[in-house]
C-alpha atoms as a PDB file:
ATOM      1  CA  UNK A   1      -9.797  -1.371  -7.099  1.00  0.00           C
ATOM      2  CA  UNK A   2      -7.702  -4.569  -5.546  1.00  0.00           C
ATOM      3  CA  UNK A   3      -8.281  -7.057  -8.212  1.00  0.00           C
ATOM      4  CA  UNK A   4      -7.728 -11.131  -8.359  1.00  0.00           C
ATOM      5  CA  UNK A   5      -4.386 -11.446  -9.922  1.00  0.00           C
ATOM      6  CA  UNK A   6      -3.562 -13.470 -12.896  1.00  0.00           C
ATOM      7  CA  UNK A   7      -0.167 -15.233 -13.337  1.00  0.00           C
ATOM      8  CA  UNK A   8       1.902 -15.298 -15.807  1.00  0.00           C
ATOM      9  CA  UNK A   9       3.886 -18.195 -17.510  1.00  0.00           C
ATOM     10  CA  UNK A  10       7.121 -18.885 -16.139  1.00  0.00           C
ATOM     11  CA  UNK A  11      10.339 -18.085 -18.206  1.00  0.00           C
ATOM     12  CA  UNK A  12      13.995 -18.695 -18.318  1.00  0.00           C
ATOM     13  CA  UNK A  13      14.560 -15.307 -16.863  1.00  0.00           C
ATOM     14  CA  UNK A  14      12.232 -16.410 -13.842  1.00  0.00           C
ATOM     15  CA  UNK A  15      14.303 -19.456 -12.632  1.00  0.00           C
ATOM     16  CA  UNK A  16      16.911 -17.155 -11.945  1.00  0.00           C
ATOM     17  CA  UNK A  17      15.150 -13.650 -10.973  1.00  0.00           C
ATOM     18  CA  UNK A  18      15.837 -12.759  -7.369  1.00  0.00           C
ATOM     19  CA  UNK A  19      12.218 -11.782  -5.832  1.00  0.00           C
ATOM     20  CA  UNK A  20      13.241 -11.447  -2.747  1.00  0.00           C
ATOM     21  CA  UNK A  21      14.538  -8.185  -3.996  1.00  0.00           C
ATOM     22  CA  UNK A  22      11.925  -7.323  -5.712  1.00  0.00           C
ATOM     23  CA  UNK A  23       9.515  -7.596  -3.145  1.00  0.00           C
ATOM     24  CA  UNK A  24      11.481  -5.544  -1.136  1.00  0.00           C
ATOM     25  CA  UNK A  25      11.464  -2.947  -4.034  1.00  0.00           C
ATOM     26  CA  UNK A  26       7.463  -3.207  -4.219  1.00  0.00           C
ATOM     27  CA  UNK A  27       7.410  -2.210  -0.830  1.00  0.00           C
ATOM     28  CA  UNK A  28       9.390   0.971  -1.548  1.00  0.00           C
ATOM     29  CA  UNK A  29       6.604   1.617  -4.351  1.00  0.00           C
ATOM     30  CA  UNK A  30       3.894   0.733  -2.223  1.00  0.00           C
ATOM     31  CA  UNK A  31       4.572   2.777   0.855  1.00  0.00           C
ATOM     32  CA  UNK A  32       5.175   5.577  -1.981  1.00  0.00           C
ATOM     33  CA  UNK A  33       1.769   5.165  -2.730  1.00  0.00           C
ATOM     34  CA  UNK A  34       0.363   4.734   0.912  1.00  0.00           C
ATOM     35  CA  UNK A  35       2.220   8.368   1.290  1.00  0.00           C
ATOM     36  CA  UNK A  36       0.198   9.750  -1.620  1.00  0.00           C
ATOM     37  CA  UNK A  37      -3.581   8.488   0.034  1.00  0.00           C
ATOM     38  CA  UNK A  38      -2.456  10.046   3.182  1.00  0.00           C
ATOM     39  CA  UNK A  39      -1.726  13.110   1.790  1.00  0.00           C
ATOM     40  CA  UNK A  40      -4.889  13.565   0.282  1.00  0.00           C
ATOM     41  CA  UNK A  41      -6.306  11.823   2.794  1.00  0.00           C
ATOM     42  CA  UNK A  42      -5.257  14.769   5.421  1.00  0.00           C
ATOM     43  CA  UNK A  43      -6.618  17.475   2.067  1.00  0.00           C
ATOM     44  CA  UNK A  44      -9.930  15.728   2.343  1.00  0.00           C
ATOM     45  CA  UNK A  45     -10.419  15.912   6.611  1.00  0.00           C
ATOM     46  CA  UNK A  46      -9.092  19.842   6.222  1.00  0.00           C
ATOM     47  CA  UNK A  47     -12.119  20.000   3.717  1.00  0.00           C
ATOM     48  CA  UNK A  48     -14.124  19.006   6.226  1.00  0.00           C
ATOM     49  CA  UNK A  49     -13.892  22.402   8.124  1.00  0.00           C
ATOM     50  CA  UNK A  50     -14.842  24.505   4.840  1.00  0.00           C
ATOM     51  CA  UNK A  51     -17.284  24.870   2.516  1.00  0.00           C
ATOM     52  CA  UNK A  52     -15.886  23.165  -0.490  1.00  0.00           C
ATOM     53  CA  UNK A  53     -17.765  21.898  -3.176  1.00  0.00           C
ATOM     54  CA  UNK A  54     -18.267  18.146  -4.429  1.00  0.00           C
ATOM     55  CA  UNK A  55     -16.103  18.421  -7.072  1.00  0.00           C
ATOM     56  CA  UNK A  56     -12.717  19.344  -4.932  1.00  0.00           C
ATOM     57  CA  UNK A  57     -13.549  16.327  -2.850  1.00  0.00           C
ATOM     58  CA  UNK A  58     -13.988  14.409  -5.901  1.00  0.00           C
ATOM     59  CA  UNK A  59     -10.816  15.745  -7.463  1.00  0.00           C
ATOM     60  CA  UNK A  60      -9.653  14.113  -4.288  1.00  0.00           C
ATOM     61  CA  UNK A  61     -10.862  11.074  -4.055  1.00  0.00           C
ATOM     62  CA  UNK A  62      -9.888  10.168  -7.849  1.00  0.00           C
ATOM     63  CA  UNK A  63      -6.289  10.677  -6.484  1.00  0.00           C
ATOM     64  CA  UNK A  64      -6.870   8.640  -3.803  1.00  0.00           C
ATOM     65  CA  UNK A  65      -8.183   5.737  -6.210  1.00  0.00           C
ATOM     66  CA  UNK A  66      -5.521   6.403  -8.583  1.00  0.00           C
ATOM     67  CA  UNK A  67      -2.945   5.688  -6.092  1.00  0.00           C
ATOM     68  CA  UNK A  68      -5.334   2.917  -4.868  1.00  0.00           C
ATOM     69  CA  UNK A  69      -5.324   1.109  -7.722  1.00  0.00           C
ATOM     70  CA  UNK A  70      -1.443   1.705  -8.681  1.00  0.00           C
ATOM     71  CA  UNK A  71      -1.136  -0.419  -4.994  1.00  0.00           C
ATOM     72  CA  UNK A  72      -3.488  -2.229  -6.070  1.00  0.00           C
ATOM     73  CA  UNK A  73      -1.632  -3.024  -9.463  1.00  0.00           C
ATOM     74  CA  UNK A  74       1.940  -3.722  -7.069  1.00  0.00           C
ATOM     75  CA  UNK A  75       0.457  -5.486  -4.331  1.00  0.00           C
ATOM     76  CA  UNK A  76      -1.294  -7.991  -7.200  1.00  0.00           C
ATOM     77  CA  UNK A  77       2.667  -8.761  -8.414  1.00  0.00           C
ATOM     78  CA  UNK A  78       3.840  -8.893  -4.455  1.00  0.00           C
ATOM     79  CA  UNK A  79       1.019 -11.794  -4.131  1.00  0.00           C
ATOM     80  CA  UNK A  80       1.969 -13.294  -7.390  1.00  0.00           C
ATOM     81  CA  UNK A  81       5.545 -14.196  -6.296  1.00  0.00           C
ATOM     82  CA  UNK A  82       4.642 -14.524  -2.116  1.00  0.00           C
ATOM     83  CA  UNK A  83       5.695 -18.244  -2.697  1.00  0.00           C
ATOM     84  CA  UNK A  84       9.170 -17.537  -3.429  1.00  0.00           C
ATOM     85  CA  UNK A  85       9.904 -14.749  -1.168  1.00  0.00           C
ATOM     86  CA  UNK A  86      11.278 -15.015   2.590  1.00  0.00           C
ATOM     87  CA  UNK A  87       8.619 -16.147   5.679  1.00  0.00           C
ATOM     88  CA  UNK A  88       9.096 -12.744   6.696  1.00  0.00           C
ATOM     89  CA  UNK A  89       8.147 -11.106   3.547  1.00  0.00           C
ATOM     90  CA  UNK A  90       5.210 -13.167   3.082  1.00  0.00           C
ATOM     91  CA  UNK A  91       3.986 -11.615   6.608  1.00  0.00           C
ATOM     92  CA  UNK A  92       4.145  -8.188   4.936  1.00  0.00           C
ATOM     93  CA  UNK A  93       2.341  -8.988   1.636  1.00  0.00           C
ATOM     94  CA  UNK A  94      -0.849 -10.204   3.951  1.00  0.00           C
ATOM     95  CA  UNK A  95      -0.844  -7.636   6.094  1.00  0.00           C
ATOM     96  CA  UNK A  96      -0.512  -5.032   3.154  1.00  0.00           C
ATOM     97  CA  UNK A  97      -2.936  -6.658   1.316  1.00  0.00           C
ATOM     98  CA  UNK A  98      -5.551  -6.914   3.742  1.00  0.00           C
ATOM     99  CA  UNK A  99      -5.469  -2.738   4.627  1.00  0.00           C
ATOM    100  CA  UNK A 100      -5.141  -2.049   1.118  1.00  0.00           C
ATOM    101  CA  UNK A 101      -8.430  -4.017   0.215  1.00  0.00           C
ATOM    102  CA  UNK A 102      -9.938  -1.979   3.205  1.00  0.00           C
ATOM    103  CA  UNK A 103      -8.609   1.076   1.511  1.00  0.00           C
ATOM    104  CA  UNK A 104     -10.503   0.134  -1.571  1.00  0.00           C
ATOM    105  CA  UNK A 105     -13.343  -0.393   0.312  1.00  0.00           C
ATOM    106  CA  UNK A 106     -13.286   3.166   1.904  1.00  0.00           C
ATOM    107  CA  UNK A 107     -12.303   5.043  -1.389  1.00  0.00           C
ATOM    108  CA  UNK A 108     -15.024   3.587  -3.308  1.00  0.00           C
ATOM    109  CA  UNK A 109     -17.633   3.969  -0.137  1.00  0.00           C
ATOM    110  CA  UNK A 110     -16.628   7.827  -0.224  1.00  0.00           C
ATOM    111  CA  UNK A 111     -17.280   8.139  -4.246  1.00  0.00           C
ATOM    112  CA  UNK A 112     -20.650   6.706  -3.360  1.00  0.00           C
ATOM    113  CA  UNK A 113     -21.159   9.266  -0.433  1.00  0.00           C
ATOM    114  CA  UNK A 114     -20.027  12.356  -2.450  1.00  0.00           C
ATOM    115  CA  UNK A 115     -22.090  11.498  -5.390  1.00  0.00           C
ATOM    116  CA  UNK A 116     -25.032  10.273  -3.884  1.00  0.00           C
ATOM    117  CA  UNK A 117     -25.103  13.012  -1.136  1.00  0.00           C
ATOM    118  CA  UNK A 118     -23.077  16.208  -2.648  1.00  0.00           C
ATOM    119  CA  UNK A 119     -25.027  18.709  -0.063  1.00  0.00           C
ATOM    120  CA  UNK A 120     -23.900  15.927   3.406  1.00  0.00           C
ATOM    121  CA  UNK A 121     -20.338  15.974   3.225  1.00  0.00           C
ATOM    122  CA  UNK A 122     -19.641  17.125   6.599  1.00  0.00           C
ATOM    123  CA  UNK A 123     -21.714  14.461   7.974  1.00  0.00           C
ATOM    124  CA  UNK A 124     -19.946  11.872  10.088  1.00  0.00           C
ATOM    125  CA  UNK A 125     -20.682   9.137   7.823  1.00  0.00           C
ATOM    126  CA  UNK A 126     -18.547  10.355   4.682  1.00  0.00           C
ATOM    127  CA  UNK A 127     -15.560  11.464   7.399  1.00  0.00           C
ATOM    128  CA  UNK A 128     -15.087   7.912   8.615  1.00  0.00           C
ATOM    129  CA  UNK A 129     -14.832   7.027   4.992  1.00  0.00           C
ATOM    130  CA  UNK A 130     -11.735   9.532   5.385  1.00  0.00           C
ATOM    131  CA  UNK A 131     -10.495   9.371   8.330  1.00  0.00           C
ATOM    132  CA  UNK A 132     -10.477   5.483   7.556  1.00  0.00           C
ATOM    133  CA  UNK A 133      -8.338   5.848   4.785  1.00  0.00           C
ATOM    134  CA  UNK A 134      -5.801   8.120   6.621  1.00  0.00           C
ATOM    135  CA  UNK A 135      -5.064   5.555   9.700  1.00  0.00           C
ATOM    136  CA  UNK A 136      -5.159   2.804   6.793  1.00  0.00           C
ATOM    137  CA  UNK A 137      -2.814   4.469   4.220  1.00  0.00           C
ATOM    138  CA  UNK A 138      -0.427   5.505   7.381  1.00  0.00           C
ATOM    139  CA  UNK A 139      -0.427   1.859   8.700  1.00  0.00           C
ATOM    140  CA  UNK A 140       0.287   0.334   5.168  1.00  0.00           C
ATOM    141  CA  UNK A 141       3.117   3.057   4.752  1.00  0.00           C
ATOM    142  CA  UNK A 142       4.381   1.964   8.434  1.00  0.00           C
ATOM    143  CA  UNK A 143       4.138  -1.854   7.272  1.00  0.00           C
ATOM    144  CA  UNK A 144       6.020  -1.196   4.039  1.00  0.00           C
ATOM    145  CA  UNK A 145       8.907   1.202   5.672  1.00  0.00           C
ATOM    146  CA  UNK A 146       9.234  -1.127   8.627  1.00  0.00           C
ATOM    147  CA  UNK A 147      10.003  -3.778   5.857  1.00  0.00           C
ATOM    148  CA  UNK A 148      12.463  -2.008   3.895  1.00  0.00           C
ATOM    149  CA  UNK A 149      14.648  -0.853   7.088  1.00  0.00           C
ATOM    150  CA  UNK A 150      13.981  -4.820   8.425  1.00  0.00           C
ATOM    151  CA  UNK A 151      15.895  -6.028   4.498  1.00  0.00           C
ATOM    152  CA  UNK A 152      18.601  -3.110   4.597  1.00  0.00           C
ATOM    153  CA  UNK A 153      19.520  -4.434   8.010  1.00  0.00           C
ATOM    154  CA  UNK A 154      19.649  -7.549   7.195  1.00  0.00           C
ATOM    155  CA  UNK A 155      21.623  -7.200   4.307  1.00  0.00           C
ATOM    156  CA  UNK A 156      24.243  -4.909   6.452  1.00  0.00           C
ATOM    157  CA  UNK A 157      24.178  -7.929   8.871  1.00  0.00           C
ATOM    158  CA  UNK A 158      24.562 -10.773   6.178  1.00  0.00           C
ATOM    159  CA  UNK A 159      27.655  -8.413   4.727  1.00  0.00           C
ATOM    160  CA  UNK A 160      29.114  -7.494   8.400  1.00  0.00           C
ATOM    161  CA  UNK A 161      28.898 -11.734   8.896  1.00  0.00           C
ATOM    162  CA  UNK A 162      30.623 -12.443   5.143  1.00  0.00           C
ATOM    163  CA  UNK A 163      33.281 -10.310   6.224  1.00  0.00           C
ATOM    164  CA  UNK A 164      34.436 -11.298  10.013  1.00  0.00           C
ATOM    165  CA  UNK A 165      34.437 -14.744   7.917  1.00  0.00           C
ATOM    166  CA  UNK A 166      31.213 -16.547  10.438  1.00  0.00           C
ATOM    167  CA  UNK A 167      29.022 -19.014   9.487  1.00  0.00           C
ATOM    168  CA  UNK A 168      25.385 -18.410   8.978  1.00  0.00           C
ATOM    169  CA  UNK A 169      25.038 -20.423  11.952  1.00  0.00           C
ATOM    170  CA  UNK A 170      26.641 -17.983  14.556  1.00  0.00           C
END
């Protein structure tokens, strides 16, 4: 699911490629894709209270590691540039990547449980694997959303300073 990341060769495009931005459009993506866990996330506790079979919890849970591995996928290109990206930004990137690897951890620990014990999935075991991955996917969504409203602020501040004509400083 959350892979080790391989980097590229730099080009001439990279010496002048502004990933600050971009991480700050990864975020956007990512807490698009936190969303999408939580929704089916929230499916897969409401199954909890039926009698649904193994396969609509797997149906589930493929979404889930779909979108867990698309985060994956983002958050491997967010780690790949951390070193040129703002202190603050950096902050994010850990603290996204170290919920999404527990996500990972959860989605593939529910596979296990649903294939392994198709007839016990409304024991507690296999809803802590979901609940888990609700409260993780809502806290990476938090992380990422908090980040995007922290860079549109402080681009409206940086613009608002430009034009009263101050000094970085002030």
């Amino acid at each position: 699911m959350v892979h080790e990341c391989v980097s590229g060769q730099p080009t001439a495009t990279s010496y002048t490629w502004n990933f600050r931005q971009e991480a700050n459009t990864i975020f956007g993506d990512i807490q698009s894709d936190a969303r999408q866990v939580m929704d089916h996330a929230a499916t897969l506790q409401s199954f909890a209270y039926g009698d649904l079979s193994r396969e609509a919890h797997a149906v589930q849970l493929m979404r889930v590691k779909a979108a867990v591995n698309d985060m994956g996928n983002k958050l491997c290109r967010l780690e790949t540039i951390r070193r040129v990206t703002a202190p603050w930004q950096q902050k994010t990137i850990d603290q996204i990547a170290k919920t999404a690897r527990l996500m990972a951890d959860n989605t593939e620990d529910a596979i296990v449980f649903v294939n392994s014990h198709p007839e016990d999935l409304w024991s507690p075991t296999y809803g802590t694997y979901v609940n888990n991955l609700y409260k993780e996917s809502r806290g990476v969504a938090r992380t990422s959303a908090n980040a995007e409203e922290y860079a549109r602020t402080l681009h409206e501040y940086r613009g608002l300073r430009n034009e009263l004509g101050l000094k970085a400083s002030s």
